[in-house]
C-alpha atoms as a PDB file:
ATOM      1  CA  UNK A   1       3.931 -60.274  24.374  1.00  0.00           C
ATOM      2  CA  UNK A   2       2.357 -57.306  26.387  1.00  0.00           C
ATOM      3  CA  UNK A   3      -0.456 -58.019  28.225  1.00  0.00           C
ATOM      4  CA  UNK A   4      -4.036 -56.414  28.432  1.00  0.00           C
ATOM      5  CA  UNK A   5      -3.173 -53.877  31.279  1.00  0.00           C
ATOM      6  CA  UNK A   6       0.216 -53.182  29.915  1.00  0.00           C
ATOM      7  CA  UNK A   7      -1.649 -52.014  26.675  1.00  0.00           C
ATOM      8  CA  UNK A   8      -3.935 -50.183  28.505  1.00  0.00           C
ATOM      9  CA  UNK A   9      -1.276 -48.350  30.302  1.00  0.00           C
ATOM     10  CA  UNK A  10       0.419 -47.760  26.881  1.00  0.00           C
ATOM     11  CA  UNK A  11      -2.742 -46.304  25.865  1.00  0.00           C
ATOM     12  CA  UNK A  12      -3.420 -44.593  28.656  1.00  0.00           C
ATOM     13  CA  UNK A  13      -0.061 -43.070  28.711  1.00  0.00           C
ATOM     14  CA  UNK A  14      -0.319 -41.769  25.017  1.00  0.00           C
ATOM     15  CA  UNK A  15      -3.570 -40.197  25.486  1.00  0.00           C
ATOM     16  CA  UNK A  16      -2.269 -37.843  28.629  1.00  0.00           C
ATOM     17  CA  UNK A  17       0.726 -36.946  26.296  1.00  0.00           C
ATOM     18  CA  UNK A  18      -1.950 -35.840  23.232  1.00  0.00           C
ATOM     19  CA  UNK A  19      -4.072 -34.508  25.807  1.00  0.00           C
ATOM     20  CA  UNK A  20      -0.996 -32.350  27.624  1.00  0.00           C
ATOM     21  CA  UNK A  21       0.894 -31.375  24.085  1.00  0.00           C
ATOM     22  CA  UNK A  22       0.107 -27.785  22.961  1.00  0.00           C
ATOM     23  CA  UNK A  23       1.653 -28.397  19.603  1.00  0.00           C
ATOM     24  CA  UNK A  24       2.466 -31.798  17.615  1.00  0.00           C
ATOM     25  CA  UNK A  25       3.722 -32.703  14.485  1.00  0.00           C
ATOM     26  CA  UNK A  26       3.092 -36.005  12.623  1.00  0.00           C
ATOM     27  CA  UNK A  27       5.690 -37.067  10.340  1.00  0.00           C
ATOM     28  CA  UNK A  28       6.963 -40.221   8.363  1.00  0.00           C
ATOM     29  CA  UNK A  29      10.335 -41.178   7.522  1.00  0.00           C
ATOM     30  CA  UNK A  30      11.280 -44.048   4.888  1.00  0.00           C
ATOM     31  CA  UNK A  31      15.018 -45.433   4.923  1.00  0.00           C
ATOM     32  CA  UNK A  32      16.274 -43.333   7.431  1.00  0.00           C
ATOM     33  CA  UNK A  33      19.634 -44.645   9.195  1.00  0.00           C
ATOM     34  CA  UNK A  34      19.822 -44.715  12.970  1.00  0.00           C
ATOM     35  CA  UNK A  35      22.499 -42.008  12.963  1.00  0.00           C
ATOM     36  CA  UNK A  36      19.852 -39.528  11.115  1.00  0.00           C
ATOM     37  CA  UNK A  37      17.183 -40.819  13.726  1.00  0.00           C
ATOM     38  CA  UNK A  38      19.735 -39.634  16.454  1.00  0.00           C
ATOM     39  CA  UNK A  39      20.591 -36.282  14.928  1.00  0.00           C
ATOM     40  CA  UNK A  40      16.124 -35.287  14.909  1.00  0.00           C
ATOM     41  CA  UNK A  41      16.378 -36.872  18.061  1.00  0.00           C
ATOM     42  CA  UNK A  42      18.985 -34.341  19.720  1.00  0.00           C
ATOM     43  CA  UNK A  43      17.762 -31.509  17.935  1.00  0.00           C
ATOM     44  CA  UNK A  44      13.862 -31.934  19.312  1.00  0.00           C
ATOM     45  CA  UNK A  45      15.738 -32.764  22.676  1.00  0.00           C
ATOM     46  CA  UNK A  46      17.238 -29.483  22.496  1.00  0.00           C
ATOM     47  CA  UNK A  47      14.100 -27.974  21.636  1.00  0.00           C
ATOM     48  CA  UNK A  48      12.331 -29.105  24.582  1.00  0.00           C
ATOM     49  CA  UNK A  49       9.861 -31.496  22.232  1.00  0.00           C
ATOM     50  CA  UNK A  50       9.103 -35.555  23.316  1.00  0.00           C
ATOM     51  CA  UNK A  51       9.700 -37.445  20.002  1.00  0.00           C
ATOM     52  CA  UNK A  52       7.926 -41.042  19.283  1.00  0.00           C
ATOM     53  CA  UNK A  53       7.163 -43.478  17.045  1.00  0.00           C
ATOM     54  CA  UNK A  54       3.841 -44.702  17.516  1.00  0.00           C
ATOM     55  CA  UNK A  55       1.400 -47.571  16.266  1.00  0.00           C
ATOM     56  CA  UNK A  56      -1.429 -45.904  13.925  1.00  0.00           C
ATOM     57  CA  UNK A  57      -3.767 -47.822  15.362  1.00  0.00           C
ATOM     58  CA  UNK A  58      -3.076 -47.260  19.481  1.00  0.00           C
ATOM     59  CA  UNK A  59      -2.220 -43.272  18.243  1.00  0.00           C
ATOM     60  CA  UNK A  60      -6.075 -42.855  16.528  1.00  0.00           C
ATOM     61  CA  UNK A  61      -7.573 -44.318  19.722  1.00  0.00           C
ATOM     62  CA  UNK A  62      -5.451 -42.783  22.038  1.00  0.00           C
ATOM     63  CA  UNK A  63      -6.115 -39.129  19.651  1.00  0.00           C
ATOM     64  CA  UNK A  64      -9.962 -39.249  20.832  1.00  0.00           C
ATOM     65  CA  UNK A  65     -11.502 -36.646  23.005  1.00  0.00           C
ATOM     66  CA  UNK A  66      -8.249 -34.528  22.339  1.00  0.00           C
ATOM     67  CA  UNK A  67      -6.642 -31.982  19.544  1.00  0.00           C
ATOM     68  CA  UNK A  68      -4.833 -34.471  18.033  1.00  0.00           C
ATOM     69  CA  UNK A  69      -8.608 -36.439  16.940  1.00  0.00           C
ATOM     70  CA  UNK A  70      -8.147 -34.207  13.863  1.00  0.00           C
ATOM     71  CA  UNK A  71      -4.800 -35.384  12.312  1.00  0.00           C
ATOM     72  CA  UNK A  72      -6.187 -39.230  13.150  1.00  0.00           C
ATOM     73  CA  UNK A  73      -6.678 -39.790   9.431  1.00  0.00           C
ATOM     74  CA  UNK A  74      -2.806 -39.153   8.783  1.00  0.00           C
ATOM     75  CA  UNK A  75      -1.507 -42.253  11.187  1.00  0.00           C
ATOM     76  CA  UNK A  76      -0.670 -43.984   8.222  1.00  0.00           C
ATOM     77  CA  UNK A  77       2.379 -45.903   7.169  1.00  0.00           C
ATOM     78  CA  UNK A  78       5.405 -45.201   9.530  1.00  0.00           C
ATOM     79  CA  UNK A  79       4.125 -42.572  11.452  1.00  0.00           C
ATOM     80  CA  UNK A  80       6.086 -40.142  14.551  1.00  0.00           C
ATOM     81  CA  UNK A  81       5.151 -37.744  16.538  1.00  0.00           C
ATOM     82  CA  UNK A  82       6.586 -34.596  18.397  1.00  0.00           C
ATOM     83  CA  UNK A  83       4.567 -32.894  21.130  1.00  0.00           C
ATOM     84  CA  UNK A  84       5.475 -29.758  22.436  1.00  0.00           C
ATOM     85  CA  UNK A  85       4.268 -28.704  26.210  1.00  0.00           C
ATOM     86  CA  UNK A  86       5.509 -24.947  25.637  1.00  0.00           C
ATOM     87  CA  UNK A  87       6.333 -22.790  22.766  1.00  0.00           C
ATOM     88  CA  UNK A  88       5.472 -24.076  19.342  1.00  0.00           C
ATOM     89  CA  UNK A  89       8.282 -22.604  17.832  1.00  0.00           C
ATOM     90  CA  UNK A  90      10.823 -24.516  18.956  1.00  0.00           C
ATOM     91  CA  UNK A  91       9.364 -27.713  17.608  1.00  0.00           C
ATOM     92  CA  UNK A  92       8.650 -25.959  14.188  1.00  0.00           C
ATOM     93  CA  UNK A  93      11.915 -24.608  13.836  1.00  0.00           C
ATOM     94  CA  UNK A  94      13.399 -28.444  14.692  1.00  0.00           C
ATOM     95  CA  UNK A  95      11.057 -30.040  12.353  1.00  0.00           C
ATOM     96  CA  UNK A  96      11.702 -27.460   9.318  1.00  0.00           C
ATOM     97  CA  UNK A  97      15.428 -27.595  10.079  1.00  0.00           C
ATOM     98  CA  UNK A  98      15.126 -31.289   9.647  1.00  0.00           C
ATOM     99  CA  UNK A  99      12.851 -31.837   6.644  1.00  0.00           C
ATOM    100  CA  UNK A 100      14.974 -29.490   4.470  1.00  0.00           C
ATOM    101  CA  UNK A 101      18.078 -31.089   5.097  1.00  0.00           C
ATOM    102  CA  UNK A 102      16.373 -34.390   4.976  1.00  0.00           C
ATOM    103  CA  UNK A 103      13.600 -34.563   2.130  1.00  0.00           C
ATOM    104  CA  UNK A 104      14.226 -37.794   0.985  1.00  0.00           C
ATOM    105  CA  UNK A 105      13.944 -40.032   4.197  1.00  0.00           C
ATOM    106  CA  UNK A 106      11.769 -37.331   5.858  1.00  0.00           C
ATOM    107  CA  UNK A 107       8.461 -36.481   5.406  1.00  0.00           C
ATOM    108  CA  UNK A 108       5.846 -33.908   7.563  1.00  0.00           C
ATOM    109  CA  UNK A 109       2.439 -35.178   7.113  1.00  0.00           C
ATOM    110  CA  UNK A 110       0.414 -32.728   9.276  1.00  0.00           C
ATOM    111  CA  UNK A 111       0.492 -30.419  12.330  1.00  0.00           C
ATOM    112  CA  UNK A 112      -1.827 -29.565  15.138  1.00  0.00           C
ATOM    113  CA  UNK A 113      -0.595 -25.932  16.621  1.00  0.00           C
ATOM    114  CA  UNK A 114      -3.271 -24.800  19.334  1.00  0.00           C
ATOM    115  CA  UNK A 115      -5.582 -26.314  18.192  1.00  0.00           C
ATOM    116  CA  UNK A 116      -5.516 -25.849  14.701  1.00  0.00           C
ATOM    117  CA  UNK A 117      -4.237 -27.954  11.652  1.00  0.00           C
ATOM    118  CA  UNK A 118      -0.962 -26.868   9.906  1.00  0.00           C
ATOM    119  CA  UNK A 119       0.414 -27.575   7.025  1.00  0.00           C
ATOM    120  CA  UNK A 120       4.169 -27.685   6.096  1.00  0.00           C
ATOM    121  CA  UNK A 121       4.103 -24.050   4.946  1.00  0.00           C
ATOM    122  CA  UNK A 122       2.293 -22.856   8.213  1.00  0.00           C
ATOM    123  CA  UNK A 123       5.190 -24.659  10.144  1.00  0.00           C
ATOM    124  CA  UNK A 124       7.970 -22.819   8.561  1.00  0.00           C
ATOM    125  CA  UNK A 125       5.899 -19.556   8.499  1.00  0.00           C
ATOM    126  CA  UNK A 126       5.915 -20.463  12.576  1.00  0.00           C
ATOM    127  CA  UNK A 127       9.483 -21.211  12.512  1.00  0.00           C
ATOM    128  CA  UNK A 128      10.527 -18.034  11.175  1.00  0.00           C
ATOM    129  CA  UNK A 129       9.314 -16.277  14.201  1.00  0.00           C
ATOM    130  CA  UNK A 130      11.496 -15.498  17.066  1.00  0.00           C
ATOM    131  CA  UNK A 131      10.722 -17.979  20.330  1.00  0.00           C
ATOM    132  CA  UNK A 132       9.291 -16.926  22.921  1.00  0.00           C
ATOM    133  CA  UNK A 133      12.469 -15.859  25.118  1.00  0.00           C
ATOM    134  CA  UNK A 134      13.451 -13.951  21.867  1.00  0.00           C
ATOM    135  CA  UNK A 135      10.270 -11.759  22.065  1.00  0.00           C
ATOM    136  CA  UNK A 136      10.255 -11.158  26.050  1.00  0.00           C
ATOM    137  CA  UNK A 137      13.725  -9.636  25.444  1.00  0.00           C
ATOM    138  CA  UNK A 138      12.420  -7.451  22.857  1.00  0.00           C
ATOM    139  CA  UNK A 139       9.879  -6.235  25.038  1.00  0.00           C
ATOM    140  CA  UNK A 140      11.982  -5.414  28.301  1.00  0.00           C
ATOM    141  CA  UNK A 141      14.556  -3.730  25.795  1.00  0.00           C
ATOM    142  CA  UNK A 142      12.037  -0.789  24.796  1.00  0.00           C
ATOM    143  CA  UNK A 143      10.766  -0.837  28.446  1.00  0.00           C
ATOM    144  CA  UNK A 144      13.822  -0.174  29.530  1.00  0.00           C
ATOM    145  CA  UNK A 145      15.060   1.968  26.600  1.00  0.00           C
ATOM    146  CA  UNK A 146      11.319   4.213  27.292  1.00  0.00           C
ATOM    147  CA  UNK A 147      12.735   4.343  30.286  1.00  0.00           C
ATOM    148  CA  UNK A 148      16.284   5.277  29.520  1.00  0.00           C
ATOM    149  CA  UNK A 149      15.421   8.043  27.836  1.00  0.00           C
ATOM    150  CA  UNK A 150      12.589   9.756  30.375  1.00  0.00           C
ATOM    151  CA  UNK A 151      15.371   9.429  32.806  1.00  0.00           C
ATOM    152  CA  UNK A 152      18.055  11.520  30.198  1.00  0.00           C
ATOM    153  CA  UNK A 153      14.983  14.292  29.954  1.00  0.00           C
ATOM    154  CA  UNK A 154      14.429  14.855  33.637  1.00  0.00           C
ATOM    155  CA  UNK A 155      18.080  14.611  34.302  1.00  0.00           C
ATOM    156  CA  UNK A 156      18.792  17.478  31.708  1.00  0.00           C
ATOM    157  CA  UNK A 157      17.158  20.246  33.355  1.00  0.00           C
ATOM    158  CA  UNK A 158      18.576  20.272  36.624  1.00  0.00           C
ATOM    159  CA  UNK A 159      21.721  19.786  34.771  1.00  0.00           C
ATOM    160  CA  UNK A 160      21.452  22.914  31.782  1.00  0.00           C
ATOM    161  CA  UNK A 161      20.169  24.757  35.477  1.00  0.00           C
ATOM    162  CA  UNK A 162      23.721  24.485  36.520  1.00  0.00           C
ATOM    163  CA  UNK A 163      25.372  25.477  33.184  1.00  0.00           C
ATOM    164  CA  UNK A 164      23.426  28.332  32.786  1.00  0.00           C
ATOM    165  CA  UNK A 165      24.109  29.626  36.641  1.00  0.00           C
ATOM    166  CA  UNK A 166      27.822  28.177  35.847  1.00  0.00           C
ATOM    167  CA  UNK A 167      27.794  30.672  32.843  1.00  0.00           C
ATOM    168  CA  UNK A 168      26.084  33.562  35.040  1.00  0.00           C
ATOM    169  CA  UNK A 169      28.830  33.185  37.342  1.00  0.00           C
ATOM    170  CA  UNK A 170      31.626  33.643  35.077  1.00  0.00           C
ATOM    171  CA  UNK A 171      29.876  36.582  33.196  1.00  0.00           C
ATOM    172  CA  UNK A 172      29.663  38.341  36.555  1.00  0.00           C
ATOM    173  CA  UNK A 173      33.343  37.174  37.475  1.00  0.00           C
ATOM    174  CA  UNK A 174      34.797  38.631  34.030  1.00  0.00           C
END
């Protein structure tokens, strides 16, 4: 049996987590076998996302005074949660993967993305999207390619310059 402080520290513990997370997803899961339990487990490892199964009771305290105080009404039943410190779409993308392949053990009860409430649609609208490493590549690449191609233009007149003396030169030879 835990004691007082060890609860408190508990508590204490999953309140910095809610307080720190930048995304989280609440979900339930009924019959699931330990191997399934691994597999989410890897994937939201992968993803960069802490995964937990929490008491509904030590989760609505530990939800006040941070984003998560508006899902408290869904830590119901056999509850989980995945927090995400960086990019939401990691954690969406995990959590969509997993509730399509898995809809009869696994269930998504509600999100918290920013600061806002999500809904199952909303997460796999924000899986879609590319992560955030995805996008900073696609930025450099038309930096760079802007900058390819100013680079071909100034290059190309000092360069006709010389074909066209090139040309003089063997108009005056002939």
């Amino acid at each position: 049996m835990k004691t007082r402080e060890q609860k408190q520290k508990d508590l204490d513990a999953l309140a910095e987590q809610f307080k720190n997370a930048k995304a989280a997803m609440l979900v339930g899961f009924q019959k699931m076998s330990v191997a399934k339990d691994q597999e989410l487990r890897n994937q939201l490892r992968e993803a960069g996302v802490s995964y937990e199964v929490v008491k509904n009771t030590l989760a609505r305290i530990a939800s006040q005074g941070t984003e998560l105080e508006q899902a408290a009404e869904h830590f119901k039943g056999v509850t989980a949660v995945a927090l995400s410190n960086g990019d939401p779409v990691g954690l969406s993308k995990a959590i969509s993967k997993f509730s399509k392949a898995n809809p009869d053990t696994f269930t998504f009860k509600v999100g918290i993305v920013e600061g806002k409430v999500v809904e199952l649609k909303d997460v796999e609208a924000i899986a879609s999207l590319p992560s955030r490493e995805e996008l900073i590549s696609k930025i450099l690449f038309l930096i760079n390619c802007q900058a390819q191609r100013l680079v071909t233009v100034i290059s190309a007149v000092p360069r006709n310059l010389a074909v066209v003396v090139k040309q003089i030169g063997e108009q005056k030879t002939a």
